[in-house]
C-alpha atoms as a PDB file:
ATOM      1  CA  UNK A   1     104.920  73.653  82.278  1.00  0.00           C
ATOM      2  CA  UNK A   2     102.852  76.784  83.456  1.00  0.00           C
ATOM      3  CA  UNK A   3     102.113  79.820  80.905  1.00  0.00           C
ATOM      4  CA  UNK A   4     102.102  83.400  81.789  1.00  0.00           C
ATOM      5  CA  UNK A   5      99.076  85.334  80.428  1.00  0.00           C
ATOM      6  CA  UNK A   6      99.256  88.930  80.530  1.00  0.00           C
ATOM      7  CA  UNK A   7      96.258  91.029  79.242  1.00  0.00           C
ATOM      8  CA  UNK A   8      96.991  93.360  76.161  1.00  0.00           C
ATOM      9  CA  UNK A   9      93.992  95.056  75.159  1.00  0.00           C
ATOM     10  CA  UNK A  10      90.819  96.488  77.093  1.00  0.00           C
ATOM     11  CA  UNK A  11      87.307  94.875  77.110  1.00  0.00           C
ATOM     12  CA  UNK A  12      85.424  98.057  76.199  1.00  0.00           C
ATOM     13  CA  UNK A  13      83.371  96.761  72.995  1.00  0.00           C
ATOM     14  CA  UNK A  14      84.509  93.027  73.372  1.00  0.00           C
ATOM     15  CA  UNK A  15      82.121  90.089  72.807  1.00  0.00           C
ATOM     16  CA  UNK A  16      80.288  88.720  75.939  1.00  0.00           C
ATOM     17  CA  UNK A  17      81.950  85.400  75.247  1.00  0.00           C
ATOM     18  CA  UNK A  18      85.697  86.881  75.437  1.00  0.00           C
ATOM     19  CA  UNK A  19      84.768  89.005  78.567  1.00  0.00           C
ATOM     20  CA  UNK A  20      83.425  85.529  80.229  1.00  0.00           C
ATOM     21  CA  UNK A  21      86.776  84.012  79.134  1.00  0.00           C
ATOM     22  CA  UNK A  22      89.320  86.664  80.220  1.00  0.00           C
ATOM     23  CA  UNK A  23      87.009  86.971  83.852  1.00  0.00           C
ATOM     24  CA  UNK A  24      87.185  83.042  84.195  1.00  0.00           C
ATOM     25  CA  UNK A  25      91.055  83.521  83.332  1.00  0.00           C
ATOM     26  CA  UNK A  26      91.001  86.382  86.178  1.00  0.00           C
ATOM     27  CA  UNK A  27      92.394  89.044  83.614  1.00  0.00           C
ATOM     28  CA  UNK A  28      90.375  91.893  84.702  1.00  0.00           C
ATOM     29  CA  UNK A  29      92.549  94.846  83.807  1.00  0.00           C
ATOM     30  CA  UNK A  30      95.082  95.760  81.578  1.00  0.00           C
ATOM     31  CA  UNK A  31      98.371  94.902  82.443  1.00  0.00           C
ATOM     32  CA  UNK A  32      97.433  92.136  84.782  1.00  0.00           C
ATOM     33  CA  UNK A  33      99.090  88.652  84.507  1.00  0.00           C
ATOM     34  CA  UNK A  34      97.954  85.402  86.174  1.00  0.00           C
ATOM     35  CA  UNK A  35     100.025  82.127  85.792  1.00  0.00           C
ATOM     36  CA  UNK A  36      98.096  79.144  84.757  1.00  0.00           C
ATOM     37  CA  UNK A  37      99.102  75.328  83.907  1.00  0.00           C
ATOM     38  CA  UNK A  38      99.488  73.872  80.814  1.00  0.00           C
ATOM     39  CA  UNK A  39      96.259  71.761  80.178  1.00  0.00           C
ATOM     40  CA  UNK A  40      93.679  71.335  77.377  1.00  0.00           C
ATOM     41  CA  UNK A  41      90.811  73.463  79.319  1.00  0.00           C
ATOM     42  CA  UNK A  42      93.101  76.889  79.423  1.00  0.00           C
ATOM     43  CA  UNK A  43      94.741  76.295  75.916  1.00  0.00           C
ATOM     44  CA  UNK A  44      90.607  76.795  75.082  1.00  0.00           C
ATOM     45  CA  UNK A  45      90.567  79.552  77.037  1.00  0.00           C
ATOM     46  CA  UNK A  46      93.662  81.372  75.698  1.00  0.00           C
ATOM     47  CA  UNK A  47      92.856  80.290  72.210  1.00  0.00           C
ATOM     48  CA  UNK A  48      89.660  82.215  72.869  1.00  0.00           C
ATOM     49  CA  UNK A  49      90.930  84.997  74.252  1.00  0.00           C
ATOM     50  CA  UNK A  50      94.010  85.150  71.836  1.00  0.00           C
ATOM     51  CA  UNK A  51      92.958  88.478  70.124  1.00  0.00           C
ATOM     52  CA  UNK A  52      93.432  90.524  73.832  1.00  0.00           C
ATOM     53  CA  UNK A  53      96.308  88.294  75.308  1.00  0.00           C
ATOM     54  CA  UNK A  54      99.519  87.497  74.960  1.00  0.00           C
ATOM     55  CA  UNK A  55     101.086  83.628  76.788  1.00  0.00           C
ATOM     56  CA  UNK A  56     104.251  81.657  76.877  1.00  0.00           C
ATOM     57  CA  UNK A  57     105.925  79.279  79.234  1.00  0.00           C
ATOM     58  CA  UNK A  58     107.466  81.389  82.199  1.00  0.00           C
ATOM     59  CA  UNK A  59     110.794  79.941  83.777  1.00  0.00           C
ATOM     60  CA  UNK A  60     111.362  79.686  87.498  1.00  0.00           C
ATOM     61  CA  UNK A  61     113.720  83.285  87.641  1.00  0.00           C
ATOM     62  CA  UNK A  62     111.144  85.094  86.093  1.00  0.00           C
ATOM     63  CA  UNK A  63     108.412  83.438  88.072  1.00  0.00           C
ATOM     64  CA  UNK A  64     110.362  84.265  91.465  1.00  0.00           C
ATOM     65  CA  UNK A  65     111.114  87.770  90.379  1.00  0.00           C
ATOM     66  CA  UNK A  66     106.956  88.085  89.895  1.00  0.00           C
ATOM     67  CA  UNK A  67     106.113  86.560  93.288  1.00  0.00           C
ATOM     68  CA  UNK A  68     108.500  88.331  95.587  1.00  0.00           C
ATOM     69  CA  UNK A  69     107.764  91.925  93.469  1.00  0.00           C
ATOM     70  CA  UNK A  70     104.384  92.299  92.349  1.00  0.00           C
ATOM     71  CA  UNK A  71     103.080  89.316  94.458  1.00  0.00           C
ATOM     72  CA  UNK A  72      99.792  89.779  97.056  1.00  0.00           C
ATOM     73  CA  UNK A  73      97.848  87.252  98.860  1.00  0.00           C
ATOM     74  CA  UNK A  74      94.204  88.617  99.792  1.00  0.00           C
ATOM     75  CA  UNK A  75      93.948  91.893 101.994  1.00  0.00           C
ATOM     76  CA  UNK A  76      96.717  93.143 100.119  1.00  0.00           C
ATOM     77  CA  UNK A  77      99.686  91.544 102.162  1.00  0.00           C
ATOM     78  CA  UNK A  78     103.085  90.708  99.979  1.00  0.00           C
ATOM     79  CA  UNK A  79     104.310  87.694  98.978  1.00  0.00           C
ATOM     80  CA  UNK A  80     107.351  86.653 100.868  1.00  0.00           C
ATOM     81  CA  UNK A  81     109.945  83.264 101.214  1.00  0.00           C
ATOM     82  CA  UNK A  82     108.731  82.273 104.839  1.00  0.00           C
ATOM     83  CA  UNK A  83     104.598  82.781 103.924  1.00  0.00           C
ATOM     84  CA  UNK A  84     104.689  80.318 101.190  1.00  0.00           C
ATOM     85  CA  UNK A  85     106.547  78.155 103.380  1.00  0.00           C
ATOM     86  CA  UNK A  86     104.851  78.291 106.204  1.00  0.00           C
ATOM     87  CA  UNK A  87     101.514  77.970 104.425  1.00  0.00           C
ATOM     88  CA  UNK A  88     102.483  74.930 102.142  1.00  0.00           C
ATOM     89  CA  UNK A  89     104.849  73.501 103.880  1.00  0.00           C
ATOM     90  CA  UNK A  90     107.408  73.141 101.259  1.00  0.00           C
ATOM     91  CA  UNK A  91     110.776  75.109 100.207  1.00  0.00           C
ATOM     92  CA  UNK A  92     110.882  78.025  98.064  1.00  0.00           C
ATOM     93  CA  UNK A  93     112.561  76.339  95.469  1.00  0.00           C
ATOM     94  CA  UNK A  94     110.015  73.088  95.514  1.00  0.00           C
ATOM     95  CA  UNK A  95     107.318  75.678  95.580  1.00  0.00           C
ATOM     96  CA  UNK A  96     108.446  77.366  92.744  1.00  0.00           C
ATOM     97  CA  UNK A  97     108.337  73.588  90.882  1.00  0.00           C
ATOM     98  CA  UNK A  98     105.247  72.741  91.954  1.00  0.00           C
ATOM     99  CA  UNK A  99     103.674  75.765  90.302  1.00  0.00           C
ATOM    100  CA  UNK A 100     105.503  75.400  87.185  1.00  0.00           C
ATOM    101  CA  UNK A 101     104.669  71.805  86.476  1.00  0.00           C
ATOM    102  CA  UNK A 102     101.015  72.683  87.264  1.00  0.00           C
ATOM    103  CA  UNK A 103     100.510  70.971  90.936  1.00  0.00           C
ATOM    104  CA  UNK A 104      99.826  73.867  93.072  1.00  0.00           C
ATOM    105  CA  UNK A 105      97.918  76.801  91.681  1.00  0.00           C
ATOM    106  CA  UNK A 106      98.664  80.364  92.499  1.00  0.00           C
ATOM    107  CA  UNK A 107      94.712  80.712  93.008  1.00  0.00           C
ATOM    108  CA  UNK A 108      93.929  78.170  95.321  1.00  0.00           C
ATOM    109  CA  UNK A 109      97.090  80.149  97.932  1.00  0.00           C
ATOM    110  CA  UNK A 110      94.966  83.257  97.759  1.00  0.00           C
ATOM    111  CA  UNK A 111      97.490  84.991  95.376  1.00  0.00           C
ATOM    112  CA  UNK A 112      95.870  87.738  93.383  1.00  0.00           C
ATOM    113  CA  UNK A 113      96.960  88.127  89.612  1.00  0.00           C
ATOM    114  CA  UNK A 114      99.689  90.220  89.412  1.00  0.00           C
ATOM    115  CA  UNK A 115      99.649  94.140  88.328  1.00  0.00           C
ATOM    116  CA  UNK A 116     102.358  94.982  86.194  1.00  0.00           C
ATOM    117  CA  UNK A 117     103.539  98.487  84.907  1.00  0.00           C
ATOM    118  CA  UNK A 118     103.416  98.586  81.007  1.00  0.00           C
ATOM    119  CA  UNK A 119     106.307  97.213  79.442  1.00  0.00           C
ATOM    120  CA  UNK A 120     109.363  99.565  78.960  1.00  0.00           C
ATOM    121  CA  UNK A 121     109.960 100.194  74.975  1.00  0.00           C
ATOM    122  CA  UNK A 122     106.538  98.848  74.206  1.00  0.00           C
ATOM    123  CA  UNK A 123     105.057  96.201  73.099  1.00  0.00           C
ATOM    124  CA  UNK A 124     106.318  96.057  70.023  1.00  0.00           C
ATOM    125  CA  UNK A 125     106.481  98.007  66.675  1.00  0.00           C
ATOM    126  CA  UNK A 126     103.236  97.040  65.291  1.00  0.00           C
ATOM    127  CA  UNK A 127     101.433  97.353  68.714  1.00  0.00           C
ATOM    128  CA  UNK A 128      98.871  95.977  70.248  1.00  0.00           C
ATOM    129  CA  UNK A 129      96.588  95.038  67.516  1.00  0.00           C
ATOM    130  CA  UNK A 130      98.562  92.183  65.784  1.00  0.00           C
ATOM    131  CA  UNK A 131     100.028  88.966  66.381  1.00  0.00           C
ATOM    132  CA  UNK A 132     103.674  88.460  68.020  1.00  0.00           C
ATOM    133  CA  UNK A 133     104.498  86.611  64.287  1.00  0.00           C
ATOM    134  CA  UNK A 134     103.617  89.735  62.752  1.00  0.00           C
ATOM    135  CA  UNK A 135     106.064  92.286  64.904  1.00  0.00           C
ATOM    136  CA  UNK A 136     102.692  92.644  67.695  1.00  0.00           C
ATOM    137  CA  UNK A 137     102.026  91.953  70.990  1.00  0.00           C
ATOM    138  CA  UNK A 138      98.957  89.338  71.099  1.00  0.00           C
ATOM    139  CA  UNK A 139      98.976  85.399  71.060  1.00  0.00           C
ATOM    140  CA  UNK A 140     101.699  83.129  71.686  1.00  0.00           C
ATOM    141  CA  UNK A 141     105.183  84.378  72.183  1.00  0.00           C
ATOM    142  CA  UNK A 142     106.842  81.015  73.485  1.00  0.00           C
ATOM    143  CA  UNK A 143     109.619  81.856  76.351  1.00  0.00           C
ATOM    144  CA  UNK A 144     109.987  85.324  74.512  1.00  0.00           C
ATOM    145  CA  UNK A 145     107.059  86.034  77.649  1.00  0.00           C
ATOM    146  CA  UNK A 146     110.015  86.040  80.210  1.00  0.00           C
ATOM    147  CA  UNK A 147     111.437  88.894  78.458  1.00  0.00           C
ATOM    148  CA  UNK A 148     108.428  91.111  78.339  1.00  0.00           C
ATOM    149  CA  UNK A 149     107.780  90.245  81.923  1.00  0.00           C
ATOM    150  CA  UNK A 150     111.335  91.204  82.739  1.00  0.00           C
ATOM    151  CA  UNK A 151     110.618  94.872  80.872  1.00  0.00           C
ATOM    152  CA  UNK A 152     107.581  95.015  83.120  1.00  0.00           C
ATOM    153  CA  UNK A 153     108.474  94.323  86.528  1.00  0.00           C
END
């Protein structure tokens, strides 16, 4: 599985150690989302970083719909079917796999995270200063992170 980490909250004011953890996450800017496998060293990482993110497991729709929208390679050039193809060598839909059960990273093609408009209706009612248990926007949502994604592509 792969989780979806989208940034919630700014690093004005922040701790140096949670501004070392969201840069080695690549979360630079509000907004931005990066997709990154399920393994001990990121759980650390998000855990970390849970007071300014929000992560869940992303499907393969939602993960498609991100690439072919909001997706850029280096030098600002989209994302498209016959790129990935032609630079790994494998189908879209393999692809897609491969990145979801944490084989191919999105990092290592040259894909910058992705910039996403803020999410229509919100975040939620409490905010961004709570957790998702608590009717907020940070921490771990589960596959409730395809639906915010959707509101935000």
């Amino acid at each position: 599985m792969a989780y979806a980490v989208v940034l919630v909250r700014g690093m004005v004011n922040t701790r140096q150690e949670i501004r070392d953890t969201l840069r080695r996450l690549r979360l630079t800017r509000v907004n931005h989302c990066v997709v990154v496998p399920e393994s001990e060293t990121f759980k650390g990482l998000l855990r970390t970083a849970q007071g300014y993110v929000t992560w869940g497991e992303i499907d393969k729709d939602t993960l498609s719909a991100l690439l072919l929208k909001w997706g850029r390679f280096e030098g600002d050039v989209p994302v498209t079917q016959k790129e990935i193809e032609s630079k790994t060598g494998m189908s879209w839909d393999k692809f897609l796999d491969a990145v979801l059960a944490g084989e191919i990273s999105l990092a290592d093609l040259g894909i910058k995270p992705f910039r996403l408009h803020p999410p229509r209706k919100g975040y939620g009612r409490n905010g961004i200063k709570r957790h998702f248990n608590e009717g907020g926007a940070l921490g771990y949502r589960g596959e409730k992170i395809n639906e915010l994604l959707r509101r935000m592509i």
